[in-house]
C-alpha atoms as a PDB file:
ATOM      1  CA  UNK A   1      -1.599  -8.176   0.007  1.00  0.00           C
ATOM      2  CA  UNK A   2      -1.421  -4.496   0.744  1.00  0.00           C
ATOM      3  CA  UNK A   3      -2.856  -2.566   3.702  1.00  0.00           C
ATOM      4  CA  UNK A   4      -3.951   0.995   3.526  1.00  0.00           C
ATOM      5  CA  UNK A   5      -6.795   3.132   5.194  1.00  0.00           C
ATOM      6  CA  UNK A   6     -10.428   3.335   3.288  1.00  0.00           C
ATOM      7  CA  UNK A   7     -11.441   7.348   3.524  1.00  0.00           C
ATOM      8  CA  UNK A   8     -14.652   6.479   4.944  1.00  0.00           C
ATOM      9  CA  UNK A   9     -13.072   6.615   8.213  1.00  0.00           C
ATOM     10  CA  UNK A  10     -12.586  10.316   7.765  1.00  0.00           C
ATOM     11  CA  UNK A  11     -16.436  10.931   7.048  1.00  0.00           C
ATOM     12  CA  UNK A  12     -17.923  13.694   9.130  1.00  0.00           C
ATOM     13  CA  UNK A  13     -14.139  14.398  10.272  1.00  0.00           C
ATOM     14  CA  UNK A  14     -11.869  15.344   6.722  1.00  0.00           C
ATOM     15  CA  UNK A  15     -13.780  16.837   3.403  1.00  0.00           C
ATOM     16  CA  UNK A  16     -13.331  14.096   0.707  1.00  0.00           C
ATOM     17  CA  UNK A  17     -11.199  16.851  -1.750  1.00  0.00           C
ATOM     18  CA  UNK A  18      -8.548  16.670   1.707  1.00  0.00           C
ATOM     19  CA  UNK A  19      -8.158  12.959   2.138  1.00  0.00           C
ATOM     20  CA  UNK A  20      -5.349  12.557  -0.241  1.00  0.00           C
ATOM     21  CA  UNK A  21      -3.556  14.884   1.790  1.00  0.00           C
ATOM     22  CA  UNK A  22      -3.951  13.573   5.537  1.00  0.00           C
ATOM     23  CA  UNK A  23      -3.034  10.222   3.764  1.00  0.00           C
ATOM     24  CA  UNK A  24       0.054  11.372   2.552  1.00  0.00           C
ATOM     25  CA  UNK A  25       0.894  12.897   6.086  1.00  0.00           C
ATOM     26  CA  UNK A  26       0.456   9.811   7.907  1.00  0.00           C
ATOM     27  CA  UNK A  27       2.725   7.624   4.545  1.00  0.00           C
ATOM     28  CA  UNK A  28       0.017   5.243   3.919  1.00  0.00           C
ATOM     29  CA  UNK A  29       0.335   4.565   0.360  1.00  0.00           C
ATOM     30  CA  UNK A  30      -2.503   2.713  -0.291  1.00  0.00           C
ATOM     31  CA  UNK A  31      -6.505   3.907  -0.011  1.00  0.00           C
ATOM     32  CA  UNK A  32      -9.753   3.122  -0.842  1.00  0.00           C
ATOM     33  CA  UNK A  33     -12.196   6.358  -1.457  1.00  0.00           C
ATOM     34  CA  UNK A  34     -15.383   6.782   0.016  1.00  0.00           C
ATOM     35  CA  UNK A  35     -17.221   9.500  -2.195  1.00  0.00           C
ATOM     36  CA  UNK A  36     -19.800  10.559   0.222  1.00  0.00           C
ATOM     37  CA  UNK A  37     -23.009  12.110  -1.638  1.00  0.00           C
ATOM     38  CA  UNK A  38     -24.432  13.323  -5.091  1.00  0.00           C
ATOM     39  CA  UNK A  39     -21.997  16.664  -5.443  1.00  0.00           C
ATOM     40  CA  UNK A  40     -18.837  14.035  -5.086  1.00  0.00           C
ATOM     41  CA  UNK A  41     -20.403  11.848  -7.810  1.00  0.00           C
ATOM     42  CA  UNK A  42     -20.234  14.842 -10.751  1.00  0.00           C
ATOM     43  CA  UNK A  43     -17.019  14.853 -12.986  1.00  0.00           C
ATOM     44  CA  UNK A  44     -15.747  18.091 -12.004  1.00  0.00           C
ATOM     45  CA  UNK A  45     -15.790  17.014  -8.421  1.00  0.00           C
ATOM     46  CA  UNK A  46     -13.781  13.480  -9.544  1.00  0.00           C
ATOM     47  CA  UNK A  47     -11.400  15.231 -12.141  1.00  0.00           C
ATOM     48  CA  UNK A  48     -10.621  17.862  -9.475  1.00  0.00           C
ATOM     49  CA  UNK A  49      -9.958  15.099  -7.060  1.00  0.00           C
ATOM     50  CA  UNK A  50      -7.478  13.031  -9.102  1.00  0.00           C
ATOM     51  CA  UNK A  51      -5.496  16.005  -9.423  1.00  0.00           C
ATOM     52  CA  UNK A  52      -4.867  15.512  -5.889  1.00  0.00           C
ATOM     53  CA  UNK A  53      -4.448  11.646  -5.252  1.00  0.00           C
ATOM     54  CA  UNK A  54      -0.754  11.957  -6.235  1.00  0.00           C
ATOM     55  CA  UNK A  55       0.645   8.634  -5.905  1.00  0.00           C
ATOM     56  CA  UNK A  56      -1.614   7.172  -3.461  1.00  0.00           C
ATOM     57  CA  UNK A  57      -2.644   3.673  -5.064  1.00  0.00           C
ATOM     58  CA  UNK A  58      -6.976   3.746  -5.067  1.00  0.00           C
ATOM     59  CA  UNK A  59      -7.806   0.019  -5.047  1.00  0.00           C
ATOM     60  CA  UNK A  60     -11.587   0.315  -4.644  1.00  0.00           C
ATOM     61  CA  UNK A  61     -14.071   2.850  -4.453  1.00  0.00           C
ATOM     62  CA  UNK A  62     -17.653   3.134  -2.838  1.00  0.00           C
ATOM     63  CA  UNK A  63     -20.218   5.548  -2.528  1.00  0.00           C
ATOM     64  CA  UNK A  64     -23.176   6.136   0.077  1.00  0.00           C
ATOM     65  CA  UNK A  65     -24.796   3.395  -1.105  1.00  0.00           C
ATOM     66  CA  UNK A  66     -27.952   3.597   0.532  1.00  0.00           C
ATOM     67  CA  UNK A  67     -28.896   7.174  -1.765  1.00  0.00           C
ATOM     68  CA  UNK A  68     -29.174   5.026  -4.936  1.00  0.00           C
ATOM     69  CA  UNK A  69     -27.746   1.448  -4.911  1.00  0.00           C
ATOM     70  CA  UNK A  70     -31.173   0.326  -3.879  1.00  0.00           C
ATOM     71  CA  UNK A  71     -33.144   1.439  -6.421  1.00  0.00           C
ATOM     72  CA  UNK A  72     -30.650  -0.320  -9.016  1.00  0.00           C
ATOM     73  CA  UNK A  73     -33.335  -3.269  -8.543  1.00  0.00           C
ATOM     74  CA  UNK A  74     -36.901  -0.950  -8.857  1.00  0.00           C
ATOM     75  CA  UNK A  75     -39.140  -2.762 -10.927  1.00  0.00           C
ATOM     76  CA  UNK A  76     -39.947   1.057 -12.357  1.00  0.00           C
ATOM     77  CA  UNK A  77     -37.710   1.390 -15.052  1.00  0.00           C
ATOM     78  CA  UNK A  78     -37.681   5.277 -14.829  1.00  0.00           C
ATOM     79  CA  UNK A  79     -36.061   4.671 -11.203  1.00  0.00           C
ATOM     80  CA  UNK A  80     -33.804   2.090 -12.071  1.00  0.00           C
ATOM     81  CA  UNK A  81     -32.573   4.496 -14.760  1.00  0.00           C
ATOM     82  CA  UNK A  82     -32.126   7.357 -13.024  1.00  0.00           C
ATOM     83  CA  UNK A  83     -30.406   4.863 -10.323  1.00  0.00           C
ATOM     84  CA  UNK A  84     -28.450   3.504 -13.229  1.00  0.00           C
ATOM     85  CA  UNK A  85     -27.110   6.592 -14.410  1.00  0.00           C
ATOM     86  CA  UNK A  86     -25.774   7.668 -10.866  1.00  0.00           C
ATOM     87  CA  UNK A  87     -24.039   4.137 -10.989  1.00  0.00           C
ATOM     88  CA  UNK A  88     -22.010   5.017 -14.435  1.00  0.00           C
ATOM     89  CA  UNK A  89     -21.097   8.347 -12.123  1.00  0.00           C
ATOM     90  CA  UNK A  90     -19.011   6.658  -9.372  1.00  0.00           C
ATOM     91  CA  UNK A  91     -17.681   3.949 -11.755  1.00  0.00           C
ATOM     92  CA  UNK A  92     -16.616   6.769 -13.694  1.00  0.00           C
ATOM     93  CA  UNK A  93     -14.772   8.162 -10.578  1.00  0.00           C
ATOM     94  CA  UNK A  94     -13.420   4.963  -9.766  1.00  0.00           C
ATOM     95  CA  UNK A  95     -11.738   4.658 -13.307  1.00  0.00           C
ATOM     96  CA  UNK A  96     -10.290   8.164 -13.109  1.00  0.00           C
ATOM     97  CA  UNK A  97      -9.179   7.464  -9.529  1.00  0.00           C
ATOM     98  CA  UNK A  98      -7.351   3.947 -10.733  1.00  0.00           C
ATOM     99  CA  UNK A  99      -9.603   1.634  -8.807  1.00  0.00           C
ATOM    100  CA  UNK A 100     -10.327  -1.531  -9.484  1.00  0.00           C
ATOM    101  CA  UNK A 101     -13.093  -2.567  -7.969  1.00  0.00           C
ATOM    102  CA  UNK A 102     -16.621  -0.836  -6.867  1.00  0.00           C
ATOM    103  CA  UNK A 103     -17.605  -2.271  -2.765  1.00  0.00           C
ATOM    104  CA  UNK A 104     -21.487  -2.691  -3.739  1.00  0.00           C
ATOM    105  CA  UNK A 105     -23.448  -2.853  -0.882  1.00  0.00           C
ATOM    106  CA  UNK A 106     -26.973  -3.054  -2.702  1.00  0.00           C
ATOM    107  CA  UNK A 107     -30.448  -2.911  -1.602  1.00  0.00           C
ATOM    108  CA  UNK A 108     -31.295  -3.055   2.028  1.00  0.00           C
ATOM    109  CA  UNK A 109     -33.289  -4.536   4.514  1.00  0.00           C
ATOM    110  CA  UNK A 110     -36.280  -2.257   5.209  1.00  0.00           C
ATOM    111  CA  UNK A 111     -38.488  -4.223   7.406  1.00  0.00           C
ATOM    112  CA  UNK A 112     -38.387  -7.333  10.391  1.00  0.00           C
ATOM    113  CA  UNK A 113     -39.320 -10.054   7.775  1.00  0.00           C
ATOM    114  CA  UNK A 114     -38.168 -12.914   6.385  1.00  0.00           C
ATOM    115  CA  UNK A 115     -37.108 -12.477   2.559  1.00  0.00           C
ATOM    116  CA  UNK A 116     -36.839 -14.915   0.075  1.00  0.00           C
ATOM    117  CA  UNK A 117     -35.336 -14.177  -3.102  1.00  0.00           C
ATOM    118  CA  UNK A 118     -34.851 -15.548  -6.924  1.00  0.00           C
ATOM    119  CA  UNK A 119     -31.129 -15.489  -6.991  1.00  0.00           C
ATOM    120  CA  UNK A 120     -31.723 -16.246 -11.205  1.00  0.00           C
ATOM    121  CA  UNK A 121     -33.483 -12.954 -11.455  1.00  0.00           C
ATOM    122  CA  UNK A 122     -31.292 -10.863  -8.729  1.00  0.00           C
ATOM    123  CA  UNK A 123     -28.332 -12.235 -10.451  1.00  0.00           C
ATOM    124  CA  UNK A 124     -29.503 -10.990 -13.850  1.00  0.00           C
ATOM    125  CA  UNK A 125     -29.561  -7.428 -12.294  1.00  0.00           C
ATOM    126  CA  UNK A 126     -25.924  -7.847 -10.805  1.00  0.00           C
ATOM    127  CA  UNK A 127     -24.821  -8.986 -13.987  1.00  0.00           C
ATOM    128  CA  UNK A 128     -25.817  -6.114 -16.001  1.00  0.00           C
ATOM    129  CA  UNK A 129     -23.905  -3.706 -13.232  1.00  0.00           C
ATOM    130  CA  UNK A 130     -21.123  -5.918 -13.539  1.00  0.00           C
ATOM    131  CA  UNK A 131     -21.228  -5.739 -17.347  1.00  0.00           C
ATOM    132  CA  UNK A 132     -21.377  -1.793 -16.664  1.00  0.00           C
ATOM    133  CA  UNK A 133     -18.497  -1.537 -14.106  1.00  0.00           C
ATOM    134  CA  UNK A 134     -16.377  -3.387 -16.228  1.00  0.00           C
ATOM    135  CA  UNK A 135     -16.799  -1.043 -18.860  1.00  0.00           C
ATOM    136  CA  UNK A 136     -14.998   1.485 -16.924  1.00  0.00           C
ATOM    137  CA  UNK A 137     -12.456  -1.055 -16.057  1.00  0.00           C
ATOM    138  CA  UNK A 138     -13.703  -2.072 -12.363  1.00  0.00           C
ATOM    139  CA  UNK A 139     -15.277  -5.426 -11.031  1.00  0.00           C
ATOM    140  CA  UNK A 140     -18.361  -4.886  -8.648  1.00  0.00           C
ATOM    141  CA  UNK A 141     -17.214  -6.660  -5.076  1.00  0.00           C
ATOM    142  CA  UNK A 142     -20.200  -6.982  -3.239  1.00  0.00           C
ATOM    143  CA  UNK A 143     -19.543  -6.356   1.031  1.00  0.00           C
ATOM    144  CA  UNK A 144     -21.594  -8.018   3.667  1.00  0.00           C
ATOM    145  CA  UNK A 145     -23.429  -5.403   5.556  1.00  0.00           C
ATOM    146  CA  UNK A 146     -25.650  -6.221   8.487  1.00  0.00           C
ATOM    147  CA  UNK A 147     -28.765  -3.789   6.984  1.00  0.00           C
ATOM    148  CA  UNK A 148     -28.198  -5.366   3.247  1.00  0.00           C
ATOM    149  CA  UNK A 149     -29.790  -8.365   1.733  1.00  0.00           C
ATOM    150  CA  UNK A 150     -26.070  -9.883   1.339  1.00  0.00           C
ATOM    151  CA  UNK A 151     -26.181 -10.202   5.733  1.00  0.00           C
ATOM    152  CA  UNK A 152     -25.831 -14.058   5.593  1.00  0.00           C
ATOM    153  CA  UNK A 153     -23.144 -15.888   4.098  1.00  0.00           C
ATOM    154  CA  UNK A 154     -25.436 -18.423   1.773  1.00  0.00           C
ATOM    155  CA  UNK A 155     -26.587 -15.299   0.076  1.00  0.00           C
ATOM    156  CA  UNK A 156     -23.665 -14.864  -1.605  1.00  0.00           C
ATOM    157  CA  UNK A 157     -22.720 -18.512  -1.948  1.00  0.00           C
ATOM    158  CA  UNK A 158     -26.142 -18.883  -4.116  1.00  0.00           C
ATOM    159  CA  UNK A 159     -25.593 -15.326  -6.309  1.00  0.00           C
ATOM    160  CA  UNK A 160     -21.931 -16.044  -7.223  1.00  0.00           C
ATOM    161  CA  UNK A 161     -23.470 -18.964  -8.790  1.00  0.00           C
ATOM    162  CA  UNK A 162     -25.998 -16.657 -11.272  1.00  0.00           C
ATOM    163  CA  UNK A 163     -22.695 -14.082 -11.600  1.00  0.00           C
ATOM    164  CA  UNK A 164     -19.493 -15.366 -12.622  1.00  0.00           C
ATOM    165  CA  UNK A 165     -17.208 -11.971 -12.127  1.00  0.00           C
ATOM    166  CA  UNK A 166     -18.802 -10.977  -8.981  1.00  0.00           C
ATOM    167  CA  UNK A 167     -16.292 -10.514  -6.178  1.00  0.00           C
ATOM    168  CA  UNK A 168     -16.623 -10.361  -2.342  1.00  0.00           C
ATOM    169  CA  UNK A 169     -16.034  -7.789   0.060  1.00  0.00           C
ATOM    170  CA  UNK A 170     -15.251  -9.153   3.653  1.00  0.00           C
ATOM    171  CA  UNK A 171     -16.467  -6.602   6.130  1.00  0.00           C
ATOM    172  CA  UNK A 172     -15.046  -7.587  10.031  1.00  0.00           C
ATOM    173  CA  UNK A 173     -17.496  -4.909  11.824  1.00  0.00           C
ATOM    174  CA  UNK A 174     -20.513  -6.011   9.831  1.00  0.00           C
ATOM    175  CA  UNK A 175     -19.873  -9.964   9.729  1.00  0.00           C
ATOM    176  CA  UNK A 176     -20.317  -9.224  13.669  1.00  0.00           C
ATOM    177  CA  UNK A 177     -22.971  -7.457  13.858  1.00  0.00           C
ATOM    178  CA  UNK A 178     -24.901  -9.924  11.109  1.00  0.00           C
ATOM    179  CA  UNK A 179     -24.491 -12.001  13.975  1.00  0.00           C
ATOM    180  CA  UNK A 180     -22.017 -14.707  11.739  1.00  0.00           C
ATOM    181  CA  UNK A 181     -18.696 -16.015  12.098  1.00  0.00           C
ATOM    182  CA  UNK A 182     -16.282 -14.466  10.081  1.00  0.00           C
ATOM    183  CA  UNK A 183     -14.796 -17.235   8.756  1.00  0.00           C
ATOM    184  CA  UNK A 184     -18.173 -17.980   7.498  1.00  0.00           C
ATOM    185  CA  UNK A 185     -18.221 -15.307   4.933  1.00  0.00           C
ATOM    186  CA  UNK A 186     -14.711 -15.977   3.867  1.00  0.00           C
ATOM    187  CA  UNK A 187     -15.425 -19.526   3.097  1.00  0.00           C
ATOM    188  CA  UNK A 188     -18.577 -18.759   0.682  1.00  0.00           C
ATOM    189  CA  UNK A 189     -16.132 -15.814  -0.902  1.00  0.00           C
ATOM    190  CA  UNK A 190     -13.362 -18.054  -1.402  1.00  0.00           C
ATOM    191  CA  UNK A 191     -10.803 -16.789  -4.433  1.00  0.00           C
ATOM    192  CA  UNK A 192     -13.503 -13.881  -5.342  1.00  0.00           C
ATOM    193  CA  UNK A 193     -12.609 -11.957  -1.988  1.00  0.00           C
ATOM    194  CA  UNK A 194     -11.165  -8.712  -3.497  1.00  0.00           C
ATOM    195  CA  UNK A 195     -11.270  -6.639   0.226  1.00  0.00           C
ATOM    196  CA  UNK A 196     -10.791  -6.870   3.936  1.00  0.00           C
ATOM    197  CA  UNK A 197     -12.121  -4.195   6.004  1.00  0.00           C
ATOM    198  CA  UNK A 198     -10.991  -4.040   9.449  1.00  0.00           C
ATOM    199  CA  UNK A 199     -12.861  -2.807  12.333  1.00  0.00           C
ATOM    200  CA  UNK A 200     -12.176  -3.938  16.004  1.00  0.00           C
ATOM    201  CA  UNK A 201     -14.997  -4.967  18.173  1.00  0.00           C
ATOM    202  CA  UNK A 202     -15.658  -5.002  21.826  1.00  0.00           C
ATOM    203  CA  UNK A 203     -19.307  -6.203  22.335  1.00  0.00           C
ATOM    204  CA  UNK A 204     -21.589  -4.014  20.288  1.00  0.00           C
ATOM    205  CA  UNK A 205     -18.463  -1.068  19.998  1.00  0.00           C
ATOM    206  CA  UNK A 206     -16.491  -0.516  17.394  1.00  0.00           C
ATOM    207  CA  UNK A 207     -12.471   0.052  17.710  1.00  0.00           C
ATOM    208  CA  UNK A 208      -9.858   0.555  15.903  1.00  0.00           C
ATOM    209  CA  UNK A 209      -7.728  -2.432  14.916  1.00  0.00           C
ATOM    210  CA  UNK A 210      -5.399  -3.804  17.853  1.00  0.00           C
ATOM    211  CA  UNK A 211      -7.901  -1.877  20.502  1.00  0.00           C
ATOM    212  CA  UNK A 212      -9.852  -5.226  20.704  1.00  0.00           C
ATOM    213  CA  UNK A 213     -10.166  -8.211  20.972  1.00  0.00           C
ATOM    214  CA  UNK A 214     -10.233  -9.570  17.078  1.00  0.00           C
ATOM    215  CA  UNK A 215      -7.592 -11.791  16.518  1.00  0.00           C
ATOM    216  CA  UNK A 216      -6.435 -10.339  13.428  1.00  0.00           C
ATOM    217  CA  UNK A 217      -2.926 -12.831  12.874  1.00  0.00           C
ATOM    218  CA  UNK A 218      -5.224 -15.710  12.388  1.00  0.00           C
ATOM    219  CA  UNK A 219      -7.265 -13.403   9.888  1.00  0.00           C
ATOM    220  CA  UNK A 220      -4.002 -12.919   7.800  1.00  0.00           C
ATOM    221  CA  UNK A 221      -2.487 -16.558   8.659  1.00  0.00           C
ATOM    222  CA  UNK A 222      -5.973 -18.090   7.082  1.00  0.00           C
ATOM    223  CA  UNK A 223      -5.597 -15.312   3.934  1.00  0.00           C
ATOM    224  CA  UNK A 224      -2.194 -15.903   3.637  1.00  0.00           C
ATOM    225  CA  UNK A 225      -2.988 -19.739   3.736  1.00  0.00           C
ATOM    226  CA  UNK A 226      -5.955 -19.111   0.871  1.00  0.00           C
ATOM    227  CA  UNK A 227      -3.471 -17.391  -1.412  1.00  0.00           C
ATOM    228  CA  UNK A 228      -5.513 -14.881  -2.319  1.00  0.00           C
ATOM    229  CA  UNK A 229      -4.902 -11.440  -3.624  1.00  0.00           C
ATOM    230  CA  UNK A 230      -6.990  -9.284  -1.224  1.00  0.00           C
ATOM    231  CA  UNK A 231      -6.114  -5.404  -0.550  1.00  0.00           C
ATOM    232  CA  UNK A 232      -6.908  -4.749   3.792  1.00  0.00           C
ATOM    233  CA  UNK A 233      -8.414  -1.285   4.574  1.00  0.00           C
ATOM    234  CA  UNK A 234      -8.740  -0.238   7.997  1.00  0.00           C
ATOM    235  CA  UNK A 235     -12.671   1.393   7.907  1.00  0.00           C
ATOM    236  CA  UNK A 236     -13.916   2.644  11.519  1.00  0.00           C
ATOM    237  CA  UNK A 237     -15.620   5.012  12.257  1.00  0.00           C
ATOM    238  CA  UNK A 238     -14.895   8.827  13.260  1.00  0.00           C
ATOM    239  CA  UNK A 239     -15.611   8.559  16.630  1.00  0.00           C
ATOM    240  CA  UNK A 240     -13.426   5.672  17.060  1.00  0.00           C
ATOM    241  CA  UNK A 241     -10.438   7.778  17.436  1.00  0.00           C
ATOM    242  CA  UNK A 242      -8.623  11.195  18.939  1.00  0.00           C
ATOM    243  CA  UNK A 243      -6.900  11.817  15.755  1.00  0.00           C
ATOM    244  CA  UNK A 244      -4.973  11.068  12.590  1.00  0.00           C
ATOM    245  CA  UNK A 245      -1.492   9.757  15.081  1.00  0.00           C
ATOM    246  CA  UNK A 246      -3.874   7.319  16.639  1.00  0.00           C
ATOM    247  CA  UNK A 247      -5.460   5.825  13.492  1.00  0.00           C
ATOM    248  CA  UNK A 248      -1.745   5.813  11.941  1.00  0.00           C
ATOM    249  CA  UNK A 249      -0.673   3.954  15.120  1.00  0.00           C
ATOM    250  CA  UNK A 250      -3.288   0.962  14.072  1.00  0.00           C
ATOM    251  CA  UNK A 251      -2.484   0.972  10.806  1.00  0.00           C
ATOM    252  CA  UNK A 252       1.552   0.569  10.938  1.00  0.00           C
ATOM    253  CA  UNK A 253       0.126  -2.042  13.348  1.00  0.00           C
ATOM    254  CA  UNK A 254      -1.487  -3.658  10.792  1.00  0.00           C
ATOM    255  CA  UNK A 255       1.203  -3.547   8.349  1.00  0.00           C
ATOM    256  CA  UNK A 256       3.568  -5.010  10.753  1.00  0.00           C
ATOM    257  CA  UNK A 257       1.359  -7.900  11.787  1.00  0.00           C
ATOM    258  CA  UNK A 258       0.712  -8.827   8.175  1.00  0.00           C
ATOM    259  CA  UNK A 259       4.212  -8.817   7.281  1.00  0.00           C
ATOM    260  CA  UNK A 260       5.110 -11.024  10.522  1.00  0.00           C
ATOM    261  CA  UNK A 261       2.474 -12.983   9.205  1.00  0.00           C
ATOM    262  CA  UNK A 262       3.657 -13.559   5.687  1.00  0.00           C
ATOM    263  CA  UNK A 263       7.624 -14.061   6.405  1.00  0.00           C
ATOM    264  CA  UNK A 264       7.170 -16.309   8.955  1.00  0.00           C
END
């Protein structure tokens, strides 16, 4: 397990082309890259910004999902092209960066109703942008998000039955706000969990890891228990800090507590 900072926690703060750097300042090692809008998704953008990742390890990349992920499932074929192609765009960044997986977060929740869905047909859609990420080398990890379809954990435990080399992204902040235990969403994940995001929580605010009240050793003693091969990103938001000496404060934090965690 390795611990690093996802750049999504810069949005709105540090351009995307600057992240490398500021990550480099503060020695984390380790990232996951948020590419942020339709500019960041062309190939000059992405070959301009390996030149600057240096030896920062990219584990996993994700884009602002909610632009085109969606329409990855429109029943107009025109759409889901056009959709499909932007897709192919940030897997190609993620295999110039290095990554190895793509966080999906997939379509979302529009309106206060129950939905129902044909995990046999969804699945045949996820397996086709699996089939496509792995072409560029990535696997697609799907994340829990509290505005997605995947908000519950049986969604997933039914669609990694239709999709074999789907993975799971654990997201902390949004397991919350779904309203579900944790725990819950690890257990339908099981071996396939790829990602931890943390995000401390305090009520309905969000805090940066160790300004809460998440209990974050039993997080790594039950991952540590699972034996499985997860990367951990610290992922808050802007506002949830002063600056770049008070995120790096949570995440050597982190790092200690994990490697308490695993000697012990």
């Amino acid at each position: 397990m390795r611990v690093g900072i996802s750049t999504a926690s810069f949005f709105n703060r540090i351009a995307t082309e600057n992240c490398f750097a500021t990550l480099k300042q503060m020695h984390v090692d380790t990232a996951e890259v948020l590419l942020n809008t339709f500019s960041e998704y062309e190939k000059p953008f992405v070959d301009a910004l390996v030149q600057r990742k240096d030896d920062i390890y990219v584990h996993s990349v994700q884009a602002l999902a909610a632009q085109f992920e969606p329409q990855l499932f429109n029943t107009n074929p025109r759409v889901r092209a056009d959709a499909e192609a932007i897709f192919r765009k940030v897997c190609y960044a993620g295999a110039m960066l290095g990554a190895k997986f793509y966080t999906f977060h997939g379509p979302t929740r529009l309106k206060r109703r129950n939905y129902t869905f044909d995990f046999a047909k969804f699945g045949e859609t996820v397996n086709k942008l699996c089939e496509i990420a792995e072409s560029y080398g990535l696997r697609l990890s799907y994340e829990n998000v509290h505005w997605t379809y995947f908000n519950y954990p049986d969604f997933f435990k039914q669609l990694k039955k239709e999709c074999p080399s789907l993975c799971g992204t654990l997201s902390l902040s949004q397991a919350l706000k779904s309203g579900f235990d944790v725990y819950k969403f690890l257990d339908v994940m099981e071996d396939r969990v790829s990602t931890v995001h943390l995000c401390d929580t305090v009520k309905d605010d969000t805090l940066l890891p160790g300004k809460g009240k998440f209990n974050f050793e039993k997080l790594f003693r039950e991952l540590d228990k699972r034996n499985v091969n997860v990367h951990i990103f610290i992922e808050v938001y802007s506002k949830d800090y002063k600056d770049t000496n008070e995120l790096k404060d949570s995440y050597d934090y982190i790092r200690k507590l994990l490697a308490d965690v695993i000697q012990s």
